[in-house]
C-alpha atoms as a PDB file:
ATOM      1  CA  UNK A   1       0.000   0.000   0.000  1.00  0.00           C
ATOM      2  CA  UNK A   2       1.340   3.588  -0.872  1.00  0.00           C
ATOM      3  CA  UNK A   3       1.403   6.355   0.937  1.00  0.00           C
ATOM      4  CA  UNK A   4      -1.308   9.028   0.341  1.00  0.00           C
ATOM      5  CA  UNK A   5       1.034  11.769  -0.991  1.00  0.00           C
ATOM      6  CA  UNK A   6       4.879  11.800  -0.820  1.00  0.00           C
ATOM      7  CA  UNK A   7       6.201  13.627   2.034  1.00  0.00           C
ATOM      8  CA  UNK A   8       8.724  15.328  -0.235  1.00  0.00           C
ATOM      9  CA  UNK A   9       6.681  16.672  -2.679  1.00  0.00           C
ATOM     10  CA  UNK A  10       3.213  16.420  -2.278  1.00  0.00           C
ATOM     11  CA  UNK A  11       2.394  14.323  -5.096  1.00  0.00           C
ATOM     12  CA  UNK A  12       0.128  11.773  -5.296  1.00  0.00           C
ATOM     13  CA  UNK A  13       1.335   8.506  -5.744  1.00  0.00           C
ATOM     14  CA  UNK A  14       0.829   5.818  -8.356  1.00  0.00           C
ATOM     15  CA  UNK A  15      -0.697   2.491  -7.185  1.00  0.00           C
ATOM     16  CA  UNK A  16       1.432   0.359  -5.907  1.00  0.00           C
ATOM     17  CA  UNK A  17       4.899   3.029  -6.301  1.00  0.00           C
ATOM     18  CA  UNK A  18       7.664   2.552  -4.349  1.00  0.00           C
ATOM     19  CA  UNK A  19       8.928   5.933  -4.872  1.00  0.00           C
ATOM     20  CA  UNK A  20       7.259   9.237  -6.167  1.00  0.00           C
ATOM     21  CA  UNK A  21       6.804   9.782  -9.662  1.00  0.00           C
ATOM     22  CA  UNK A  22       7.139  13.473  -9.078  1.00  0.00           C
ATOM     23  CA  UNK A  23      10.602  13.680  -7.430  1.00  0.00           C
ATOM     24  CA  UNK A  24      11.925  10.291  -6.502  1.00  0.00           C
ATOM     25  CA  UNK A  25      11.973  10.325  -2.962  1.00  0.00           C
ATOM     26  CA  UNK A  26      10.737   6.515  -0.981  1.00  0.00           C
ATOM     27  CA  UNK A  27       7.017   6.442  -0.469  1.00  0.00           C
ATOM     28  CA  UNK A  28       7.777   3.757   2.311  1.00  0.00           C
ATOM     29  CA  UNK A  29       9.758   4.484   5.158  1.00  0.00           C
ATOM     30  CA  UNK A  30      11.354   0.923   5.253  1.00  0.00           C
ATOM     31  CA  UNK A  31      12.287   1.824   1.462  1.00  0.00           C
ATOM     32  CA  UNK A  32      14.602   4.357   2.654  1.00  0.00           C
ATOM     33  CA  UNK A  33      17.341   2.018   4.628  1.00  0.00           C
ATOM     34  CA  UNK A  34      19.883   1.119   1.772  1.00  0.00           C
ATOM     35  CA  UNK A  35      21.821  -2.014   1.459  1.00  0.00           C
ATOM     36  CA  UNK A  36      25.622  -1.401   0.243  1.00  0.00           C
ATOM     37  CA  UNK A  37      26.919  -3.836  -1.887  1.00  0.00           C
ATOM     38  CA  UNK A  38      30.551  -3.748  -3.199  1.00  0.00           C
ATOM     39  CA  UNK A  39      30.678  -5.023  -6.821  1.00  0.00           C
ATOM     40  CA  UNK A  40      32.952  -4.874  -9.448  1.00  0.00           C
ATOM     41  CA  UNK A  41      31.448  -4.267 -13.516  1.00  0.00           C
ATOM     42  CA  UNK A  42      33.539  -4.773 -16.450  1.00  0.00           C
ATOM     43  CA  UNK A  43      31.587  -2.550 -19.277  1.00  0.00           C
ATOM     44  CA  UNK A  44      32.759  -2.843 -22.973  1.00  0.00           C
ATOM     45  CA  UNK A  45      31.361  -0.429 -25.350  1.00  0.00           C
ATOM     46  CA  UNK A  46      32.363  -1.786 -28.247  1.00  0.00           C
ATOM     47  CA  UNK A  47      30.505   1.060 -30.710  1.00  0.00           C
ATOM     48  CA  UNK A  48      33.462   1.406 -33.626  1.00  0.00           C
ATOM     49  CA  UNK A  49      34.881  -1.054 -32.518  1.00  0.00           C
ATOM     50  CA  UNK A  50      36.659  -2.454 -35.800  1.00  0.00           C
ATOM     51  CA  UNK A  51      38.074   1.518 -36.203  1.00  0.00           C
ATOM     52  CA  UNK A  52      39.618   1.368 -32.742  1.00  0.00           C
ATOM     53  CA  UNK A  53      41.312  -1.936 -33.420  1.00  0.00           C
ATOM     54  CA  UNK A  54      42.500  -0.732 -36.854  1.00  0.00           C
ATOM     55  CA  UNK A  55      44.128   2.370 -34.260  1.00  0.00           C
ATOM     56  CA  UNK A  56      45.416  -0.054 -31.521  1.00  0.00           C
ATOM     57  CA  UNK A  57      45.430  -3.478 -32.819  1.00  0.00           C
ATOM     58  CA  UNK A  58      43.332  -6.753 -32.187  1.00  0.00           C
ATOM     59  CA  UNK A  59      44.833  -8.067 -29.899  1.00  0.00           C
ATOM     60  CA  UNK A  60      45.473  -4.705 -27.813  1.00  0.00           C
ATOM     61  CA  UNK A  61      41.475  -4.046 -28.195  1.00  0.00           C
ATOM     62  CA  UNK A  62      41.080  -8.069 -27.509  1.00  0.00           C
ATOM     63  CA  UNK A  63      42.908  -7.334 -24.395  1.00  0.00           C
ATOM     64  CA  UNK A  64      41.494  -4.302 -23.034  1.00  0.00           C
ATOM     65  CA  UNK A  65      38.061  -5.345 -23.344  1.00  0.00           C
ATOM     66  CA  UNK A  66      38.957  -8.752 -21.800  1.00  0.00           C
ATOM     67  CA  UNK A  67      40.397  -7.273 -18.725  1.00  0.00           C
ATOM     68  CA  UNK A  68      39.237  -4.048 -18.796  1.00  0.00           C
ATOM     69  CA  UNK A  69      41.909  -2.555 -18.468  1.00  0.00           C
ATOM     70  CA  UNK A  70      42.280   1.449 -18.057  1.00  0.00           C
ATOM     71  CA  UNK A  71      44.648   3.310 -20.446  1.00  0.00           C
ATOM     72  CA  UNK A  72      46.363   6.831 -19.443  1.00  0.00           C
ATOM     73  CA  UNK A  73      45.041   9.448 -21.913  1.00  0.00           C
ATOM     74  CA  UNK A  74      49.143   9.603 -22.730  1.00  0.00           C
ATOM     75  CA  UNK A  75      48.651   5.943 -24.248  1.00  0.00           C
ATOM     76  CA  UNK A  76      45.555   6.375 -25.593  1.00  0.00           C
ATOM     77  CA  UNK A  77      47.107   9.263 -27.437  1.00  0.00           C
ATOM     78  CA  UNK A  78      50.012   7.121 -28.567  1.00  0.00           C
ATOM     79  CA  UNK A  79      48.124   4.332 -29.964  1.00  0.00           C
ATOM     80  CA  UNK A  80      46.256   6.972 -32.101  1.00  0.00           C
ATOM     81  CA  UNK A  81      42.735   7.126 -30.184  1.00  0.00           C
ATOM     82  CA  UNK A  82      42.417  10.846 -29.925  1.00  0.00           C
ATOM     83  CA  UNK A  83      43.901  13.543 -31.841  1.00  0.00           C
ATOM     84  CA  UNK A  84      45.497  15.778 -29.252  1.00  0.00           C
ATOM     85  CA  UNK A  85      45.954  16.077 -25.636  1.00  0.00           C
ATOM     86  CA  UNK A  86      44.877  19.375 -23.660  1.00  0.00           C
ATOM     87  CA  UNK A  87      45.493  20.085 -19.780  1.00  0.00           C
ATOM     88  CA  UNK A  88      43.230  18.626 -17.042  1.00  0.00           C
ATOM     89  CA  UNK A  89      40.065  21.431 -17.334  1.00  0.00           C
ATOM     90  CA  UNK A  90      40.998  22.569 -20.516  1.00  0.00           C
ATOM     91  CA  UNK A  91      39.086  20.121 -23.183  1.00  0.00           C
ATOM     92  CA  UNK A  92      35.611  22.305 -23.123  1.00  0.00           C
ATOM     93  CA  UNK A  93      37.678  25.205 -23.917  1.00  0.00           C
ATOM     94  CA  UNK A  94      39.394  23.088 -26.833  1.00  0.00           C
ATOM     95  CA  UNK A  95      36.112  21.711 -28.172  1.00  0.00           C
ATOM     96  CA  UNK A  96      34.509  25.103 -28.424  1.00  0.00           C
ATOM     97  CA  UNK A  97      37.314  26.644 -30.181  1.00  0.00           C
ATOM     98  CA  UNK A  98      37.483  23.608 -32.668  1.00  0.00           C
ATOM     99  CA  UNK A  99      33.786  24.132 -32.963  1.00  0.00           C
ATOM    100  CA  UNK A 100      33.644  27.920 -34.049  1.00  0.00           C
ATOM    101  CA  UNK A 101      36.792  26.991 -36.386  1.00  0.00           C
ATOM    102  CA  UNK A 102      34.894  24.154 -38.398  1.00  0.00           C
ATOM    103  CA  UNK A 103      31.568  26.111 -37.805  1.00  0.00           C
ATOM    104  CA  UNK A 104      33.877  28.691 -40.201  1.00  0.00           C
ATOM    105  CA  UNK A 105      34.489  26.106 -42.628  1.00  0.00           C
ATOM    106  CA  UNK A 106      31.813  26.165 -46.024  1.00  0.00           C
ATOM    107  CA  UNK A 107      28.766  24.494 -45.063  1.00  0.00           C
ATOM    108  CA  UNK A 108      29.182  22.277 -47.962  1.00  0.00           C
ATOM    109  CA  UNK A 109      32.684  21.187 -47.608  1.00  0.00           C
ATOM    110  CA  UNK A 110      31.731  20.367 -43.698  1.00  0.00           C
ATOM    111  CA  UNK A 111      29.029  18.565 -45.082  1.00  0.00           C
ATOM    112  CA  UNK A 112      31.167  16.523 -47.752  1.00  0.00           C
ATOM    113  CA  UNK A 113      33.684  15.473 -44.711  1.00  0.00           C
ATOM    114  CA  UNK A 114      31.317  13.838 -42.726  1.00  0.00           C
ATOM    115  CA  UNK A 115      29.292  12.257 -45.315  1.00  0.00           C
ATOM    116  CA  UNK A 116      31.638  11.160 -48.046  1.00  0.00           C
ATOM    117  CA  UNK A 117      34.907  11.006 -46.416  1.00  0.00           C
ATOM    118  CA  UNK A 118      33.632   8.060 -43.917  1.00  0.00           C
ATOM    119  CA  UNK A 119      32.324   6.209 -47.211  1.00  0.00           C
ATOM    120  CA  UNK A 120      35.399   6.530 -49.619  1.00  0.00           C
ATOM    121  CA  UNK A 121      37.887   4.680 -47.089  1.00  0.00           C
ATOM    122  CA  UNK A 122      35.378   1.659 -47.262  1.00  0.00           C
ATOM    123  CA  UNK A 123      35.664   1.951 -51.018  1.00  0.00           C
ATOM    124  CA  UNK A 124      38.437   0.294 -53.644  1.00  0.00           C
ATOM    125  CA  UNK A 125      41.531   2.210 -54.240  1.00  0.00           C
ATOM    126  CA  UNK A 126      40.010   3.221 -57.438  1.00  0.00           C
ATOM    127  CA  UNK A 127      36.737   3.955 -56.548  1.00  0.00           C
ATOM    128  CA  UNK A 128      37.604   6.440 -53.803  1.00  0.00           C
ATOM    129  CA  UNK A 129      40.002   8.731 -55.914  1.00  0.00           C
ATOM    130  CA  UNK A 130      36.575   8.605 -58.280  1.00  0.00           C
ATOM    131  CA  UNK A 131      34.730   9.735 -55.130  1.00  0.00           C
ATOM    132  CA  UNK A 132      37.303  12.142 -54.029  1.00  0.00           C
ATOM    133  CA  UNK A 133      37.662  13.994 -57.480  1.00  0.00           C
ATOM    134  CA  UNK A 134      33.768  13.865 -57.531  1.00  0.00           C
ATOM    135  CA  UNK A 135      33.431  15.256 -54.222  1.00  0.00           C
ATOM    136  CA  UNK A 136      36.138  17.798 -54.916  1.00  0.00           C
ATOM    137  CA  UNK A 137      34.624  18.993 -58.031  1.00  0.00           C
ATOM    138  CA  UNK A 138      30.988  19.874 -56.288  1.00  0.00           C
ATOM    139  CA  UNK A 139      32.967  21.646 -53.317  1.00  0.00           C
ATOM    140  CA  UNK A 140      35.018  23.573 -55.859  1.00  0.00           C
ATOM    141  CA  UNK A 141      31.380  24.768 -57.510  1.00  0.00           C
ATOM    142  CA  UNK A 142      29.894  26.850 -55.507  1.00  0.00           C
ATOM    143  CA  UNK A 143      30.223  30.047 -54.656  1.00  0.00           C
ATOM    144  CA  UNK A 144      31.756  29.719 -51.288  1.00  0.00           C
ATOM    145  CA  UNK A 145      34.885  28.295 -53.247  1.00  0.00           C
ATOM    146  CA  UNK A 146      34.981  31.209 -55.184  1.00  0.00           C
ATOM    147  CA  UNK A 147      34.632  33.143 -51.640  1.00  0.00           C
ATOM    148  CA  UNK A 148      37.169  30.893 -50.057  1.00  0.00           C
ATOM    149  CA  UNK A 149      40.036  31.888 -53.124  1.00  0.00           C
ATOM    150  CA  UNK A 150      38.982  35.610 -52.903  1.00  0.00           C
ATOM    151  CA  UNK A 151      39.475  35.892 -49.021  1.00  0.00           C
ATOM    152  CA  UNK A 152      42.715  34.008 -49.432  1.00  0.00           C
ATOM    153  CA  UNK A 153      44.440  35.769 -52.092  1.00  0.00           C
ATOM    154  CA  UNK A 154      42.932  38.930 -50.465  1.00  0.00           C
ATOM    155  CA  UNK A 155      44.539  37.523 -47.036  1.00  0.00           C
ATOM    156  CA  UNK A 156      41.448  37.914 -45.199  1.00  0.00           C
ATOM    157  CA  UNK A 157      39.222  35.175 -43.563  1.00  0.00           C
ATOM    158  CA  UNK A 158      36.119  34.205 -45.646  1.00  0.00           C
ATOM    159  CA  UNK A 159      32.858  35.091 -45.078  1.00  0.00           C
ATOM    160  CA  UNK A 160      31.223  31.739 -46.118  1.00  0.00           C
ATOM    161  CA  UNK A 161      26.983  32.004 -46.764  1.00  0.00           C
ATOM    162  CA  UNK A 162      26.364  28.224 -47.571  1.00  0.00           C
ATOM    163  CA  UNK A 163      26.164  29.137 -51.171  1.00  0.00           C
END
């Protein structure tokens, strides 16, 4: 039996809850004396998992998801799973700024990276030059390309409109 409004909140309980749907406190007095339990979890994501053993190996990524074993960010670095390291506190900072720079990029081009880049390196040697050249000759266009040459032989930064 529930209670007939949680003491926390105020709000009337679902049949049979445990705990308020409003806020989360216990409904039940006795459901508020916790049990500790130590446990240990071994969690492998293993979402791109074929590009991270193509970066480490398969037997490093066999091994670290077997034993779960930690890595330093300096050896995760090394074995080529991140780009660059930043101080402790600083990586918001460095995401932002890499942010407003590709945010700067033309919207096109950003759009050709993450769409066609990902699919020429599953492609055949030949293929992907095909798709490259392809995807270089839409990029090259528009009239952001035009604005991207002007700005740079006028040494100023371009003012890209998605055009």
């Amino acid at each position: 039996m529930t209670a007939a409004a949680c003491r926390t909140c105020g709000t009337e309980p679902l049949e049979n809850a445990r705990f308020c749907h409003g806020c989360g406190s216990p409904l039940d007095e006795s459901a508020t004396h916790a049990e500790y339990k130590q446990v240990t979890v071994l969690f492998a994501d293993v979402v791109h998992s074929m590009g991270i053993a193509a970066a480490v190996g398969a037997e490093r990524l066999r091994e670290m998801m077997l034993t779960g074993r930690r890595i330093t960010a300096d050896e995760g670095h090394r074995l080529g799973l991140s780009h660059e390291l930043v101080e402790v506190g600083a990586a918001e900072a460095r995401a932002r700024a890499l942010a407003v720079q590709i945010a700067g990029n033309a919207p096109l081009t950003n759009q050709l990276i993450l769409t066609a880049l990902p699919r020429i390196s599953d492609m055949s040697r030949n293929d992907g030059f095909w798709a490259e050249a392809l995807t270089t000759a839409v990029s090259q266009s528009t009239a952001d390309a035009d604005e991207g040459l002007r700005a740079f032989l006028e040494k100023r930064p371009p003012d890209f409109r998605g055009e």
